[in-house]
Each structure stands twice: as structure tokens, then as C-alpha cells.
PDB file of N, CA and C in Angstrom:
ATOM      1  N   UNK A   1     -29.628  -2.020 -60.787  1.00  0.00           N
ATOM      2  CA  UNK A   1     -29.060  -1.996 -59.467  1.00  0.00           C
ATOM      3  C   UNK A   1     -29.134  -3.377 -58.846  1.00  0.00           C
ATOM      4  N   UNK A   2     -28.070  -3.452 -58.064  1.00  0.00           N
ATOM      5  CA  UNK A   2     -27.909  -4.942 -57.224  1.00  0.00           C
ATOM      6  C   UNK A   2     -28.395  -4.924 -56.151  1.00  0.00           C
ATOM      7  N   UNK A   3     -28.192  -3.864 -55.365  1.00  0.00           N
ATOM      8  CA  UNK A   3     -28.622  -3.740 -54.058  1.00  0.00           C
ATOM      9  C   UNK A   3     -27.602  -4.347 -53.036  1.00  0.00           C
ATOM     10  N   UNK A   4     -26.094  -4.149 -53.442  1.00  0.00           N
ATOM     11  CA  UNK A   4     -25.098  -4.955 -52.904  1.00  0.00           C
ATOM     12  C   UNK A   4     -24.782  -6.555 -53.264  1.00  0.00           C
ATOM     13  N   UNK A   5     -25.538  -6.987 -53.880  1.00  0.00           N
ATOM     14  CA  UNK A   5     -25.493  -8.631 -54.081  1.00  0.00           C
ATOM     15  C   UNK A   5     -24.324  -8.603 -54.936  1.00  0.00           C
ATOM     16  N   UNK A   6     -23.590  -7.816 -55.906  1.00  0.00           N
ATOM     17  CA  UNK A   6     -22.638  -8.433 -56.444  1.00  0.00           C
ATOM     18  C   UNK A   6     -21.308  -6.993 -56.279  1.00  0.00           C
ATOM     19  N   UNK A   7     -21.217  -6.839 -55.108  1.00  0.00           N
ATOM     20  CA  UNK A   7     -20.082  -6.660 -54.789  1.00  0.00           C
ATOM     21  C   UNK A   7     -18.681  -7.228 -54.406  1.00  0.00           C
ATOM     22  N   UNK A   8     -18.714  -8.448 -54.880  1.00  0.00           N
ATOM     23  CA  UNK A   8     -17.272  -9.337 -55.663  1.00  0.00           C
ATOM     24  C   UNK A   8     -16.367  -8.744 -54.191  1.00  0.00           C
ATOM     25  N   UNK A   9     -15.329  -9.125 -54.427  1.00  0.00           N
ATOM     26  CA  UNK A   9     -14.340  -9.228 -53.022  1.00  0.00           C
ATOM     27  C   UNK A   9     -13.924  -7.637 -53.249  1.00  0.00           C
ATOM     28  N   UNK A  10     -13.971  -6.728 -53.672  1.00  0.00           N
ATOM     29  CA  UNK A  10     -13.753  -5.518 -53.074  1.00  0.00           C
ATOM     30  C   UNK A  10     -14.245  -4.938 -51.950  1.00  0.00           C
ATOM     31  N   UNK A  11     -15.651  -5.440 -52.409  1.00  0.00           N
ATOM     32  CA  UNK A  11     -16.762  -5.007 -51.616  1.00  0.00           C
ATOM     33  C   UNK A  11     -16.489  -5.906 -50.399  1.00  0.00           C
ATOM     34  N   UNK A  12     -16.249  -6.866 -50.029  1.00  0.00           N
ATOM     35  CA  UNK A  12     -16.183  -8.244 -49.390  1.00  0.00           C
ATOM     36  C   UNK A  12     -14.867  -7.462 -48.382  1.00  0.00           C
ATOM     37  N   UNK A  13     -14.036  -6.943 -48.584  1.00  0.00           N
ATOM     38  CA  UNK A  13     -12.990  -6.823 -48.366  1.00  0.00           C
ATOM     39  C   UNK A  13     -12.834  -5.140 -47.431  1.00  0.00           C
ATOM     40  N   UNK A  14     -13.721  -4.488 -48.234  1.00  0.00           N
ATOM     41  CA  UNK A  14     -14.092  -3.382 -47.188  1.00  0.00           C
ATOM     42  C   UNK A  14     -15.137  -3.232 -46.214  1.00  0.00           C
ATOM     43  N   UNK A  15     -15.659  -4.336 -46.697  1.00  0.00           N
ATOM     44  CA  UNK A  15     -16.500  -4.455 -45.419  1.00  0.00           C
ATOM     45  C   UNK A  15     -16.138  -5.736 -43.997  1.00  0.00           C
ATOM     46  N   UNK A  16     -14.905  -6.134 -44.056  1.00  0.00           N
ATOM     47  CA  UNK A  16     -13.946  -6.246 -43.018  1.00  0.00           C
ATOM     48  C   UNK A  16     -13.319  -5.855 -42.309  1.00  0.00           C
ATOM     49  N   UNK A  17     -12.446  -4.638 -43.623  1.00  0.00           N
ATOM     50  CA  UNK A  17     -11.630  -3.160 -43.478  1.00  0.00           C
ATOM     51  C   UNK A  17     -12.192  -2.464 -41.950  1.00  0.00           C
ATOM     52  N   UNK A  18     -13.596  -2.821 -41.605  1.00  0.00           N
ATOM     53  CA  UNK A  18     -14.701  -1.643 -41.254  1.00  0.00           C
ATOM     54  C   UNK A  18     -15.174  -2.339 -39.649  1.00  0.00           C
ATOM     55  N   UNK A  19     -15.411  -4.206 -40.459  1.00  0.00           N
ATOM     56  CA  UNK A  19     -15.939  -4.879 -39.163  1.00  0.00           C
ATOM     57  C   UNK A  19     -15.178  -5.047 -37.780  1.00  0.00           C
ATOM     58  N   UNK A  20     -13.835  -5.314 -38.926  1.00  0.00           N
ATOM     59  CA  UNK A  20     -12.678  -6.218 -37.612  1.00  0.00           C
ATOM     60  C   UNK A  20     -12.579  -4.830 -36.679  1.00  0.00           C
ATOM     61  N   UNK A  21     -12.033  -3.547 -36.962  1.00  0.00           N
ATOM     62  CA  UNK A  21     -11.648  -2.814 -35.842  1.00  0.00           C
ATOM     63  C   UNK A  21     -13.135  -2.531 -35.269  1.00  0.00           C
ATOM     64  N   UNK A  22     -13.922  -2.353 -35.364  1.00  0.00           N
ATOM     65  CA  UNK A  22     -15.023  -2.329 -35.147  1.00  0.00           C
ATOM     66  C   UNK A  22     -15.566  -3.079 -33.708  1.00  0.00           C
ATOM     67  N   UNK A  23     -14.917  -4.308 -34.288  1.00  0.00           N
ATOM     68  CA  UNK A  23     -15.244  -5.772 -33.448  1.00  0.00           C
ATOM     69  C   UNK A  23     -14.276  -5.239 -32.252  1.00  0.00           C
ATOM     70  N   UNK A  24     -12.800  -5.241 -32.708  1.00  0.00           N
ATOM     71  CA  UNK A  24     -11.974  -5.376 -31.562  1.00  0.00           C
ATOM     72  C   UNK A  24     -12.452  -3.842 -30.724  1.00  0.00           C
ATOM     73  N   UNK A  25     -12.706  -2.685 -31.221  1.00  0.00           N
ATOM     74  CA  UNK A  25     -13.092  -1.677 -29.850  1.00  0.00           C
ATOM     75  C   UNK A  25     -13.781  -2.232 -29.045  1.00  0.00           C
ATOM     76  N   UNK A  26     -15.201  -2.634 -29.515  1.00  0.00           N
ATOM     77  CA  UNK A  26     -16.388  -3.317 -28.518  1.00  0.00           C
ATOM     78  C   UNK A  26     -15.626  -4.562 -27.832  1.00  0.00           C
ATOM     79  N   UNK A  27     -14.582  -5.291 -28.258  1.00  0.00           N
ATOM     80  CA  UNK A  27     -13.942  -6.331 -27.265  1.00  0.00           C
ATOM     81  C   UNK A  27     -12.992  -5.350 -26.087  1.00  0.00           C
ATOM     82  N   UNK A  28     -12.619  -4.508 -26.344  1.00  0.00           N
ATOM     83  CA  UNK A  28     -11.814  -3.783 -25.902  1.00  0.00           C
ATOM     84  C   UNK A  28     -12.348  -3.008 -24.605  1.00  0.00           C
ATOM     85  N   UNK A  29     -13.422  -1.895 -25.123  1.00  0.00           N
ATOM     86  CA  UNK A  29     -14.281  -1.276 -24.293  1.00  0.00           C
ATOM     87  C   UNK A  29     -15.491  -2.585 -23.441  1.00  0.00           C
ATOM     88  N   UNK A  30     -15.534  -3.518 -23.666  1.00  0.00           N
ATOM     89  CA  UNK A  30     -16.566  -4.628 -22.597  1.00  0.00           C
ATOM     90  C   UNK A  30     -15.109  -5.223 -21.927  1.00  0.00           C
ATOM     91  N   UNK A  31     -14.237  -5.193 -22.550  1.00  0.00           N
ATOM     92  CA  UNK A  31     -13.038  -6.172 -21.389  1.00  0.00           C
ATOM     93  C   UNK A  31     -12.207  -5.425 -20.192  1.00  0.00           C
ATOM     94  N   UNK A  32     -12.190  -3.956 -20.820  1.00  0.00           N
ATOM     95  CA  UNK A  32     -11.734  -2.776 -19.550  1.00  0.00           C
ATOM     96  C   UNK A  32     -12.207  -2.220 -18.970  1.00  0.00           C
ATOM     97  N   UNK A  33     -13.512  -1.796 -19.556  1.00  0.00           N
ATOM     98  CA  UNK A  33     -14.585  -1.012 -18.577  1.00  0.00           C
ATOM     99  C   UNK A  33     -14.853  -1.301 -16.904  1.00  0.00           C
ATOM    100  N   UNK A  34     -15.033  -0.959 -16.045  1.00  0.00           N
ATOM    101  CA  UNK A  34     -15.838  -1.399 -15.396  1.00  0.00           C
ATOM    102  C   UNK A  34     -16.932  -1.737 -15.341  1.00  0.00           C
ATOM    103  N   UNK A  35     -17.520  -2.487 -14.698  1.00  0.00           N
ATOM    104  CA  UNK A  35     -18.608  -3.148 -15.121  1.00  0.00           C
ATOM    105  C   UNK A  35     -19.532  -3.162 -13.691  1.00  0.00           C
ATOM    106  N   UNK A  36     -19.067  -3.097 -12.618  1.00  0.00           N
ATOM    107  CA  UNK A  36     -19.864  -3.269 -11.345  1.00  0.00           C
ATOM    108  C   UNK A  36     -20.383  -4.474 -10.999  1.00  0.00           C
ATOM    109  N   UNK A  37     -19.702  -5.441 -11.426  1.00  0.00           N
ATOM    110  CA  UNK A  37     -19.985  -7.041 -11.042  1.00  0.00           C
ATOM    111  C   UNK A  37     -19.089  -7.611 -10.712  1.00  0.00           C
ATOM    112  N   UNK A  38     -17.977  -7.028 -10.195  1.00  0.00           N
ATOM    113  CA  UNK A  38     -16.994  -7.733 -10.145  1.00  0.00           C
ATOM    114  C   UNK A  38     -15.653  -8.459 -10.691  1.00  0.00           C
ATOM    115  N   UNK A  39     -15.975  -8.145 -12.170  1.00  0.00           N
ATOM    116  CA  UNK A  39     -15.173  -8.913 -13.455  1.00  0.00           C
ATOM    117  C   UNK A  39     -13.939  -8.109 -13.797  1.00  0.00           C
ATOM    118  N   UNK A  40     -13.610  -8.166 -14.396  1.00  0.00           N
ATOM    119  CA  UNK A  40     -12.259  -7.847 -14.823  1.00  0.00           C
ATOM    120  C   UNK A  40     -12.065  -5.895 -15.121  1.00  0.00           C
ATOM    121  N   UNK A  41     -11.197  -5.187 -13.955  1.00  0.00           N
ATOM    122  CA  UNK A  41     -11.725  -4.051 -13.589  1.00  0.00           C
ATOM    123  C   UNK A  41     -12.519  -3.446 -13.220  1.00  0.00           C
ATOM    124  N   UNK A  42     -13.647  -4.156 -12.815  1.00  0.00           N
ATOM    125  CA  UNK A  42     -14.858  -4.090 -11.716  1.00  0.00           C
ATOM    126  C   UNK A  42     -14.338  -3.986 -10.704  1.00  0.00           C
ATOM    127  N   UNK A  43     -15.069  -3.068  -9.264  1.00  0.00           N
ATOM    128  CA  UNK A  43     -14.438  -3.127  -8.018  1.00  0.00           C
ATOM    129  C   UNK A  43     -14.903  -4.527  -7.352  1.00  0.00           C
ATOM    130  N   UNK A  44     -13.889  -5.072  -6.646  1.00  0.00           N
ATOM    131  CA  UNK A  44     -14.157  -6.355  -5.903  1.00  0.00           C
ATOM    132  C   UNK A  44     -14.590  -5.901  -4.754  1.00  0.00           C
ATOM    133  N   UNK A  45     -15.081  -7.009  -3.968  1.00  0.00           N
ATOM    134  CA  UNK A  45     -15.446  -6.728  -2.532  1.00  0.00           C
ATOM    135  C   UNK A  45     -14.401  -7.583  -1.827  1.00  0.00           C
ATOM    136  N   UNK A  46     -13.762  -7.126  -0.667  1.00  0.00           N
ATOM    137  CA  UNK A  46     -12.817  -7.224  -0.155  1.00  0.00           C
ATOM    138  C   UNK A  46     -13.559  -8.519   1.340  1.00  0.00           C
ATOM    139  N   UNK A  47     -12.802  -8.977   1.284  1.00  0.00           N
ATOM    140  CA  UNK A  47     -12.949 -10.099   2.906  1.00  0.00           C
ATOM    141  C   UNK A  47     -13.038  -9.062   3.933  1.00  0.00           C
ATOM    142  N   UNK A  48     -13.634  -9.550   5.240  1.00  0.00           N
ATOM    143  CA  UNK A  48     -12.829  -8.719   6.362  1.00  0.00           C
ATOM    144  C   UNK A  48     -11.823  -9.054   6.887  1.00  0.00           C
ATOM    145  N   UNK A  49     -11.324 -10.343   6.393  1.00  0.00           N
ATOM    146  CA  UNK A  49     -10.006 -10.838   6.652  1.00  0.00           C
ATOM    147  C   UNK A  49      -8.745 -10.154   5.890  1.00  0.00           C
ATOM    148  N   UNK A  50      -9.081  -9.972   4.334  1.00  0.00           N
ATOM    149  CA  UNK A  50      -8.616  -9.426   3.376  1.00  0.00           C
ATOM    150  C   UNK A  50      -8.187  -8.044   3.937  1.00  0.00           C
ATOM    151  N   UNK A  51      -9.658  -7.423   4.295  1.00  0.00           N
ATOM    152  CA  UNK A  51      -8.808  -5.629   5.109  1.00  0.00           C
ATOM    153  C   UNK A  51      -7.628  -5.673   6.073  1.00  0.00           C
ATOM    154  N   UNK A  52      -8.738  -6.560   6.862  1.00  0.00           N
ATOM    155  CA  UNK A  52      -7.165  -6.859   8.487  1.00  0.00           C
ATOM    156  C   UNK A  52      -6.124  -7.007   7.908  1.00  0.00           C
ATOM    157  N   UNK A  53      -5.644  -7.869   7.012  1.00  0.00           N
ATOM    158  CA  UNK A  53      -4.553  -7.692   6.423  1.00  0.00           C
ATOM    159  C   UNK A  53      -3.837  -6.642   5.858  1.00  0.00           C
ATOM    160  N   UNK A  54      -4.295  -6.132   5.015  1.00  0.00           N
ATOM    161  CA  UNK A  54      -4.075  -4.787   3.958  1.00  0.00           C
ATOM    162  C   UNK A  54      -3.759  -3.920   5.172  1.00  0.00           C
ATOM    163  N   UNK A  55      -4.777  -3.436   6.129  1.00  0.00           N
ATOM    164  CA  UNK A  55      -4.560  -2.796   7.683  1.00  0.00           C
ATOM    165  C   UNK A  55      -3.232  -3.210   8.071  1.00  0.00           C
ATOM    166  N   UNK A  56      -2.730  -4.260   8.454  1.00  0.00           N
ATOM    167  CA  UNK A  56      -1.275  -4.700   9.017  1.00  0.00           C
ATOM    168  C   UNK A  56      -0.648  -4.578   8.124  1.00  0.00           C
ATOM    169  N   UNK A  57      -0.674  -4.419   6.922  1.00  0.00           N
ATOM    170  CA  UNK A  57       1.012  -4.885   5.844  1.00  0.00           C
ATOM    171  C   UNK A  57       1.114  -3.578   6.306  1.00  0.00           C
ATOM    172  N   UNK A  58      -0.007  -2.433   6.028  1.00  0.00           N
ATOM    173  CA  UNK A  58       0.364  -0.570   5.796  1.00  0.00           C
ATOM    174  C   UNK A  58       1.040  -0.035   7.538  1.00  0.00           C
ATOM    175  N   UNK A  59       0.579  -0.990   8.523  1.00  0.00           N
ATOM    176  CA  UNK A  59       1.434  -0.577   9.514  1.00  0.00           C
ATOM    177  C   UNK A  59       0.376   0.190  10.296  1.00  0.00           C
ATOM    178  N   UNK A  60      -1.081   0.179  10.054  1.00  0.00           N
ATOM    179  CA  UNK A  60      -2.280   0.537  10.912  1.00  0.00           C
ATOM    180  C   UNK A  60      -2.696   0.043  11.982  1.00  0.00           C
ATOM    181  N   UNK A  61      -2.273  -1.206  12.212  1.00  0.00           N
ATOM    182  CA  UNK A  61      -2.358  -1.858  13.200  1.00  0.00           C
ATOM    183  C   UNK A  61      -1.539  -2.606  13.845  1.00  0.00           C
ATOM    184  N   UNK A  62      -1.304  -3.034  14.925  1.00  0.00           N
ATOM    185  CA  UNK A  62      -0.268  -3.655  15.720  1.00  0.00           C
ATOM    186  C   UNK A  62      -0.206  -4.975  15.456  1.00  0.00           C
ATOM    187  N   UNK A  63       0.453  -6.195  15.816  1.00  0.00           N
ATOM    188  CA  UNK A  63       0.528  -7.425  15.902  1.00  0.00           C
ATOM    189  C   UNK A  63      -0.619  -7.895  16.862  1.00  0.00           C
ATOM    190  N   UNK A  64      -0.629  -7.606  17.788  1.00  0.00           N
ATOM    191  CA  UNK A  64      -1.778  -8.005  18.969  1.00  0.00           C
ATOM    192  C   UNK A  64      -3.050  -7.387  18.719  1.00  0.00           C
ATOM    193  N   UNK A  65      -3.567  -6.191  18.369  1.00  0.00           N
ATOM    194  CA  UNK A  65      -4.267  -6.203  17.734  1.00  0.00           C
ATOM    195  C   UNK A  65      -4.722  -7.049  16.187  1.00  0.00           C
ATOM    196  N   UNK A  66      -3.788  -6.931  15.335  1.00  0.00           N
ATOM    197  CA  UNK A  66      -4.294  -8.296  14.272  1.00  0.00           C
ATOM    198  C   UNK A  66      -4.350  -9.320  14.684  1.00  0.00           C
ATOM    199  N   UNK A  67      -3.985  -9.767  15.860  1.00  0.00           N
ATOM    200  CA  UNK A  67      -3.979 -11.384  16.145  1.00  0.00           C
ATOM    201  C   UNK A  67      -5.328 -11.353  16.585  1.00  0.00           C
ATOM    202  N   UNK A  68      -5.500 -10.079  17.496  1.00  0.00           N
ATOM    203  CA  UNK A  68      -7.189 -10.132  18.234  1.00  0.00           C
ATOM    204  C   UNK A  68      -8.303 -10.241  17.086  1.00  0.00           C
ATOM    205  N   UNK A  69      -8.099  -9.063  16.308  1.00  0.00           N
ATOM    206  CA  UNK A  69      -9.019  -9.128  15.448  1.00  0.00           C
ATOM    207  C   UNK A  69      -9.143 -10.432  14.322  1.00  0.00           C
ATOM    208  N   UNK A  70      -8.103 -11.189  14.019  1.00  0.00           N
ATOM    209  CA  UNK A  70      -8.165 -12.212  13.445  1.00  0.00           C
ATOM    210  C   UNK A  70      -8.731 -13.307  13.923  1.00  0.00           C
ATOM    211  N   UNK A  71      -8.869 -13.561  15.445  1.00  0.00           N
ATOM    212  CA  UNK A  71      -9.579 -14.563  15.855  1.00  0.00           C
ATOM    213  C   UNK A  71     -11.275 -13.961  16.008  1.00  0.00           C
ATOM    214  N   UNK A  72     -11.446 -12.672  16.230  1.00  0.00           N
ATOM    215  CA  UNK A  72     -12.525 -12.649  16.439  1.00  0.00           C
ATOM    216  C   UNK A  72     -13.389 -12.843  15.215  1.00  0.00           C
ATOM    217  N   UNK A  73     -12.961 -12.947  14.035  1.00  0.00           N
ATOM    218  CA  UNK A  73     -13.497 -12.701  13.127  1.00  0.00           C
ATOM    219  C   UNK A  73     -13.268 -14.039  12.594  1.00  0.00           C
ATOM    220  N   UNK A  74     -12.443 -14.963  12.883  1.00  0.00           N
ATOM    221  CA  UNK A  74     -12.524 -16.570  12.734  1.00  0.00           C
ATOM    222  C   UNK A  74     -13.647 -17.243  13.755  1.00  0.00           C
ATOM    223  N   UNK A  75     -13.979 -16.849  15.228  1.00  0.00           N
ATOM    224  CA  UNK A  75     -14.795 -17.015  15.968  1.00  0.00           C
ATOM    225  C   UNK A  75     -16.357 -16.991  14.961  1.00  0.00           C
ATOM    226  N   UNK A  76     -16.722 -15.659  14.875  1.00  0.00           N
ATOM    227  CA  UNK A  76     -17.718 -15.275  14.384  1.00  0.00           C
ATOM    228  C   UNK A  76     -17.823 -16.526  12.839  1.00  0.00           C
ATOM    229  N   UNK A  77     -17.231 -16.296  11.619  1.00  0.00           N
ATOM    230  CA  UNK A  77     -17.362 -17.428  10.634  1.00  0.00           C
ATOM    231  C   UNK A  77     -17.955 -18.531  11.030  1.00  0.00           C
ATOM    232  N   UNK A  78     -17.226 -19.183  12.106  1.00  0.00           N
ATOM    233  CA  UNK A  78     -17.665 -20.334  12.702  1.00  0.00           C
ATOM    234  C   UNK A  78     -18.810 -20.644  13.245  1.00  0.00           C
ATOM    235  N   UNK A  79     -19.608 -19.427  13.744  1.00  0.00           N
ATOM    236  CA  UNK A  79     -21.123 -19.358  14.577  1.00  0.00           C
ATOM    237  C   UNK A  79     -21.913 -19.431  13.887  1.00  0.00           C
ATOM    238  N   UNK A  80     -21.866 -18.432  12.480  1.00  0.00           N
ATOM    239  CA  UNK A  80     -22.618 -18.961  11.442  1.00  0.00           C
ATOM    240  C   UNK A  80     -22.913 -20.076  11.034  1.00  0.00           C
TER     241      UNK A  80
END
């Protein structure tokens, strides 16, 4: 017995057969998953500028109200 040592390129060859898809699921499942850090399909954390916005495109809020809330929240940044 060899104990695998002379399995010549058959052997060489199925044990690629086995690695590569192998490899690409685990690239696959770590690159789509969520992850909870933020990364790629992770949930992000949103600005509060970012909401006010999203709030006005959907039509939740008025013009004068986003203008209010946009300065108050440029005010505040600044105090920090």
C-alpha cells in the first residue's frame, strides 16, 4: 500500500474534480450571505440624512419640512 503517494494524475485530477466546486460554494456562500458587518449583503446603516431623503423621494414628507429637518440635522453635525 501507498497510502495515496502514487496516485499519478488520475488521482491528481479527481481530487480537483472535488476541490474546485468545493472552493467556489464556500466563495459563493461567504460573498452572499449576510454577514452583519456591513459588507456585501450585510444590512448597512443608513445616515439620518440618508432617511430624510428616502422620506422625501417616497412623498412622506413635505419640502419645508425636509428643508427644516435638513438644517437641523446639519446644525447639530456641526456642534459636535
Amino acid at each position: 500500500m501507498m497510502f495515496g503517494w502514487g496516485m499519478g494524475w488520475g488521482g491528481w485530477l479527481m481530487s480537483l474534480f472535488w476541490l474546485v466546486p468545493l472552493a467556489l460554494i464556500v466563495f459563493f456562500v461567504l460573498r452572499f450571505l449576510p454577514t452583519g458587518t456591513g459588507g456585501v449583503g450585510g444590512p448597512q446603516q443608513d445616515s439620518p440624512e440618508r432617511i430624510l431623503d428616502d422620506r422625501f423621494a417616497r412623498g412622506e414628507i413635505d419640502l419645508e419640512t425636509y428643508q427644516t429637518q435638513r438644517e437641523a440635522l446639519a446644525q447639530a453635525r456641526g456642534k459636535r
